[in-house]
Protein backbone atom coordinates (compact mmCIF):
# COMPACT_ATOMS: atom_id res chain seq x y z
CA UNK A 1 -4.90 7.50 -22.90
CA UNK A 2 -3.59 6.68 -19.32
CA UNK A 3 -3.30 10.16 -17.44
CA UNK A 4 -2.57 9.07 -13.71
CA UNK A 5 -0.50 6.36 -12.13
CA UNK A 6 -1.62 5.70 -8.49
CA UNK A 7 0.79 3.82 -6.06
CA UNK A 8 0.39 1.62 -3.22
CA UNK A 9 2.70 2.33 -0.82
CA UNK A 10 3.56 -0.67 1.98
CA UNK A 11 5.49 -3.27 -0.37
CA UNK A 12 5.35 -0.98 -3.74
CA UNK A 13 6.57 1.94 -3.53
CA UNK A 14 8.38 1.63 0.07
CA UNK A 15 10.14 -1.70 1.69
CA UNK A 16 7.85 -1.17 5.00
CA UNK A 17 6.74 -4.60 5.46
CA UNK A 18 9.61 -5.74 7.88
CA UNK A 19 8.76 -2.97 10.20
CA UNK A 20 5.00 -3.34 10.44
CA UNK A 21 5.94 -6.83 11.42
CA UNK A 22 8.15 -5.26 14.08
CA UNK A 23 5.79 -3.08 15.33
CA UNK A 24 2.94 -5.57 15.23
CA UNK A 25 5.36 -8.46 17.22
CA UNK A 26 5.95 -6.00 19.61
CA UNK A 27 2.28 -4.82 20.38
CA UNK A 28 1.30 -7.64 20.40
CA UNK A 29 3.41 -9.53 22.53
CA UNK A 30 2.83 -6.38 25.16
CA UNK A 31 -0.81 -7.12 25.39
CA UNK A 32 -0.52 -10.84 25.85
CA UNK A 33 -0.36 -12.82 22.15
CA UNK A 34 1.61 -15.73 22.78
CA UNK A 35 3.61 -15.21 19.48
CA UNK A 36 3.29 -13.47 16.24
CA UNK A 37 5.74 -15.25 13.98
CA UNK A 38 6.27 -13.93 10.95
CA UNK A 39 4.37 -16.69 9.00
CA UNK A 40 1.30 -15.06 10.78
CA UNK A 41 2.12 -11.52 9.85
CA UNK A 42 2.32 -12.93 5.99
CA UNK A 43 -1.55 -13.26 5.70
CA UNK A 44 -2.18 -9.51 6.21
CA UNK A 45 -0.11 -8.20 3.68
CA UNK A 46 -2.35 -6.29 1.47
CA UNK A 47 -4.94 -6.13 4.14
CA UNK A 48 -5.03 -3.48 6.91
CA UNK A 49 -3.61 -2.70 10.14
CA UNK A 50 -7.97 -3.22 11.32
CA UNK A 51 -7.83 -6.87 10.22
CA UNK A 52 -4.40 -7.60 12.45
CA UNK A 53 -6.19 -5.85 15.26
CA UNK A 54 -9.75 -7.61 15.25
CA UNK A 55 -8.20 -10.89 14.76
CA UNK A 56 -6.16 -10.95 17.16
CA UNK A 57 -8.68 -8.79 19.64
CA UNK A 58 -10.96 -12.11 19.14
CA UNK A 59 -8.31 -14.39 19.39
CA UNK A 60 -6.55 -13.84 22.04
CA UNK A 61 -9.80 -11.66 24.18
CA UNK A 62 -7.53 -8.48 24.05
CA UNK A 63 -9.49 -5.87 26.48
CA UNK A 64 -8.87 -3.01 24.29
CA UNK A 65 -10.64 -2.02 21.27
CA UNK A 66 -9.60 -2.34 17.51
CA UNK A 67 -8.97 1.71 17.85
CA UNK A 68 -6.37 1.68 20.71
CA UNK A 69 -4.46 -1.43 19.34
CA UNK A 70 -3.76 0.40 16.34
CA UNK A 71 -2.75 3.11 18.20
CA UNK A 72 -0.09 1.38 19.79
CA UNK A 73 0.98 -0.43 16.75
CA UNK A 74 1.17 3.01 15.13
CA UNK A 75 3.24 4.84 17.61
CA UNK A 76 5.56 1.82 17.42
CA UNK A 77 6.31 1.85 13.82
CA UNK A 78 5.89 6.08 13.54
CA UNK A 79 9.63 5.41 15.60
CA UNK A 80 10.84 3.33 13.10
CA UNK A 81 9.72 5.67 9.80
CA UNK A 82 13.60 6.82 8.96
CA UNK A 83 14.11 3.44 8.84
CA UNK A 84 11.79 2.78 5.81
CA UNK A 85 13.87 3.14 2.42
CA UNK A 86 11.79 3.16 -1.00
CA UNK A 87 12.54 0.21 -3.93
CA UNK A 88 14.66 0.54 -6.48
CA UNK A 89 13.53 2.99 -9.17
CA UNK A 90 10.67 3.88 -7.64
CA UNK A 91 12.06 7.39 -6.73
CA UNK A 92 13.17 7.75 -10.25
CA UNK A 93 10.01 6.64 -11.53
CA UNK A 94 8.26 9.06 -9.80
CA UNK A 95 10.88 11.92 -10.59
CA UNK A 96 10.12 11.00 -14.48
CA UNK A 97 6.51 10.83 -14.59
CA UNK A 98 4.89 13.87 -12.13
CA UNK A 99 5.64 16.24 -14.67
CA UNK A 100 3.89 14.59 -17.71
CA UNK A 101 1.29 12.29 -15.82
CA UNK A 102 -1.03 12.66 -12.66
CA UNK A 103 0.08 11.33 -9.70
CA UNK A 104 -1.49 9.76 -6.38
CA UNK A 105 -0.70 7.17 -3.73
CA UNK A 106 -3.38 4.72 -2.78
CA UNK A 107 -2.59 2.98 0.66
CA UNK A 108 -4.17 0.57 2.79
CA UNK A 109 -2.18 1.96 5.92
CA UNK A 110 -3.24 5.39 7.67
CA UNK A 111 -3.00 8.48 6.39
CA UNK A 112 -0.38 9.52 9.37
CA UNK A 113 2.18 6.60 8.80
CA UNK A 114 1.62 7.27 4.64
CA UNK A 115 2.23 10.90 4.71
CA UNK A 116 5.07 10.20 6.69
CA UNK A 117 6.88 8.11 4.69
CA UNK A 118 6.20 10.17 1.83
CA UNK A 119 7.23 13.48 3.08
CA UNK A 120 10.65 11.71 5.17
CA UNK A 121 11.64 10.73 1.10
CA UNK A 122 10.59 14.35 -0.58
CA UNK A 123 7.61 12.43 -2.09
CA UNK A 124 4.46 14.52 -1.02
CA UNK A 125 4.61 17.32 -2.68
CA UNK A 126 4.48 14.99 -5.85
CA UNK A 127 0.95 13.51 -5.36
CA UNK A 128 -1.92 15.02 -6.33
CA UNK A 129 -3.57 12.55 -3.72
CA UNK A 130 -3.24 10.36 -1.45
CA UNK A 131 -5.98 8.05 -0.14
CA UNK A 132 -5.22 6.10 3.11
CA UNK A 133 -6.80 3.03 4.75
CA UNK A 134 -7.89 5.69 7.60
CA UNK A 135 -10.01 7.17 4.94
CA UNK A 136 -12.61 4.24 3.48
CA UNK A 137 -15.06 2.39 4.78
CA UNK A 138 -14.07 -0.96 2.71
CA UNK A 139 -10.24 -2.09 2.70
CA UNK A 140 -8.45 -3.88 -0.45
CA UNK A 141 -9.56 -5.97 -2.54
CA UNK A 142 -12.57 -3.73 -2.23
CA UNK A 143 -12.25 -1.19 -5.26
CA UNK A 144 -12.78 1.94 -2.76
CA UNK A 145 -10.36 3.47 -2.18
CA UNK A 146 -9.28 3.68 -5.96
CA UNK A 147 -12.48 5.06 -6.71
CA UNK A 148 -12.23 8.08 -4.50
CA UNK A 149 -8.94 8.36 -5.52
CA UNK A 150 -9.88 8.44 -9.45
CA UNK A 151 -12.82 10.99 -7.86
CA UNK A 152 -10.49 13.47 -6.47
CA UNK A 153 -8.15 14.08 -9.11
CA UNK A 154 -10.80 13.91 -11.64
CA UNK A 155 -9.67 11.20 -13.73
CA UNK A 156 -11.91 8.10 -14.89
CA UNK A 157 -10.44 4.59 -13.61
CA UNK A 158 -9.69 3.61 -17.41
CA UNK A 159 -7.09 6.62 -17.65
CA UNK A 160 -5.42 4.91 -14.50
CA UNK A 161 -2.53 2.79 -13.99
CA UNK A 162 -2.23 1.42 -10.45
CA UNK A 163 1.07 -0.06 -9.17
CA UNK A 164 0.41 -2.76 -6.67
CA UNK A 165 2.53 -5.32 -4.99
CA UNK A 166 0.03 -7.93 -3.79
CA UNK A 167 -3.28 -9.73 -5.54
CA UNK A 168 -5.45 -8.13 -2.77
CA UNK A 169 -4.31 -4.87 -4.59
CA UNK A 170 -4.52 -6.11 -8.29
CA UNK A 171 -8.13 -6.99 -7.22
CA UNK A 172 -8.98 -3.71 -5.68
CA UNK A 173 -7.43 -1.94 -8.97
CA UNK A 174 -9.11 -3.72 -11.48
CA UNK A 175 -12.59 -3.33 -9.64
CA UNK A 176 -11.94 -0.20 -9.63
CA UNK A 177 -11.82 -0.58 -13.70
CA UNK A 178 -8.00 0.43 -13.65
CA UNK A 179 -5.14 -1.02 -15.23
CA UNK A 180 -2.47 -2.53 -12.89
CA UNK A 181 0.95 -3.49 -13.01
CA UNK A 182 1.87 -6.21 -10.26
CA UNK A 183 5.32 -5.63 -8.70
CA UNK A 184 5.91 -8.37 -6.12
CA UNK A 185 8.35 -8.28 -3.45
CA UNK A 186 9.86 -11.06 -1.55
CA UNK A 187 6.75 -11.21 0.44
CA UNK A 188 3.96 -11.67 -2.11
CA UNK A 189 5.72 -13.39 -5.15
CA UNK A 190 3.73 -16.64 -4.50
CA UNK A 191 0.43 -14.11 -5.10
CA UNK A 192 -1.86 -14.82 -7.91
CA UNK A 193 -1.49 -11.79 -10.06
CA UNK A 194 -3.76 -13.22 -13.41
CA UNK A 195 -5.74 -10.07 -13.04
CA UNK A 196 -2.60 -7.84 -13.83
CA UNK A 197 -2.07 -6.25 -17.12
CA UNK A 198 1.47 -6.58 -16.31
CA UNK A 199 3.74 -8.21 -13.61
CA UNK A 200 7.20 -6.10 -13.30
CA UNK A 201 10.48 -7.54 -11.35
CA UNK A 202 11.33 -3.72 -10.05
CA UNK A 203 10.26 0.09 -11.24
CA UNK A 204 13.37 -0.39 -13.16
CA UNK A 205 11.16 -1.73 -15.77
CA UNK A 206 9.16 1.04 -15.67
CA UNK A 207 9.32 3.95 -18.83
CA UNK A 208 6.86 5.96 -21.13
CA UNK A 209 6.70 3.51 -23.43
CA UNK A 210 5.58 0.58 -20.68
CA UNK A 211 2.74 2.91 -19.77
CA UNK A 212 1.91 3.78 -23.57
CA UNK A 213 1.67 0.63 -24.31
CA UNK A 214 -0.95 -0.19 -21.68
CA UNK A 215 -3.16 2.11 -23.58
């Protein structure tokens, strides 16, 4: 019987990608990168805000450390937060199911940015969890982070259901010995999402029996 969903956030629950680009162009182009199209920025989604910043630390011999790029990138986009607006139905989705299921966000972005978002849409006090990039040692595809998430509310991985957007995600979630149900966005519909159990258009496809059925 599945007894939790867990949700990414950046590109699955929330439309955030646009503004980490934003805040990445302009940190970037502050300390010196020559240009961050937005080609570029594609590569990390599903990844983490430590991969932009040692990449580009290498690249482009950036005399700062992966800890105080992020730190700029992050104050950047905090400004931009009541920006951020959530998919369609994935409010309602979650205003269905936290009364009859277990709820928890798994995210590869920090736990400040995350709880943010969250709390700016009257999301927080819905989770029973949330586990943050900030808060593992191995990023997506790595099954971590929905490990320790399955750990703290006490559920095994088979009960879960993990919502993802990318394949970096799908990977992590099945690893993890979850279900998952792919929801690509504009940015990550060219992903290879075999792995999924299903792959969704929007949480308007999302209901009780969808969920049921996955067990």
């Amino acid at each position: 019987m599945i007894k939790a969903l867990i949700f990414d956030l950046d590109g699955t629950l929330a439309n955030t990608e646009e503004l980490h680009f934003k805040a990445w162009q302009e940190t970037l182009l502050t300390n010196g990168v020559a240009s961050f199209p937005f080609e570029a920025f594609l590569q990390y989604v599903g990844t983490s805000n430590e991969k932009v910043a040692r990449d580009y630390i290498d690249s482009d011999a950036i005399p700062k450390s992966v800890v105080q790029l992020i730190k700029e990138k992050q104050d950047r986009y905090m400004e931009l937060i009541p920006q951020v607006q959530l998919f369609k139905g994935a409010k309602e989705t979650i205003d269905e199911f936290h009364t009859v299921k277990m709820l928890a966000v798994a995210s590869s972005s920090h736990e400040k940015e995350v709880r943010a978002i969250l709390n700016h849409h009257g999301l927080l006090d819905k989770m029973s969890a949330v586990f943050c990039g900030d808060m593992v040692t191995n990023k997506k595809p790595d099954p971590e982070i929905y490990l320790k998430t399955s750990n703290a509310i006490n559920i095994p991985p088979a009960e879960c259901v993990a919502f993802e957007d990318s394949s970096h995600g799908v990977n992590a979630a099945k690893s993890a010995g979850m279900k998952a149900i792919a929801i690509p966005n504009s940015f990550t519909t060219e992903h290879d999402f075999n792995r999924a159990d299903r792959v969704l258009k929007s949480f308007l496809e999302v209901n009780q029996q969808l969920i049921a059925d996955l067990e």
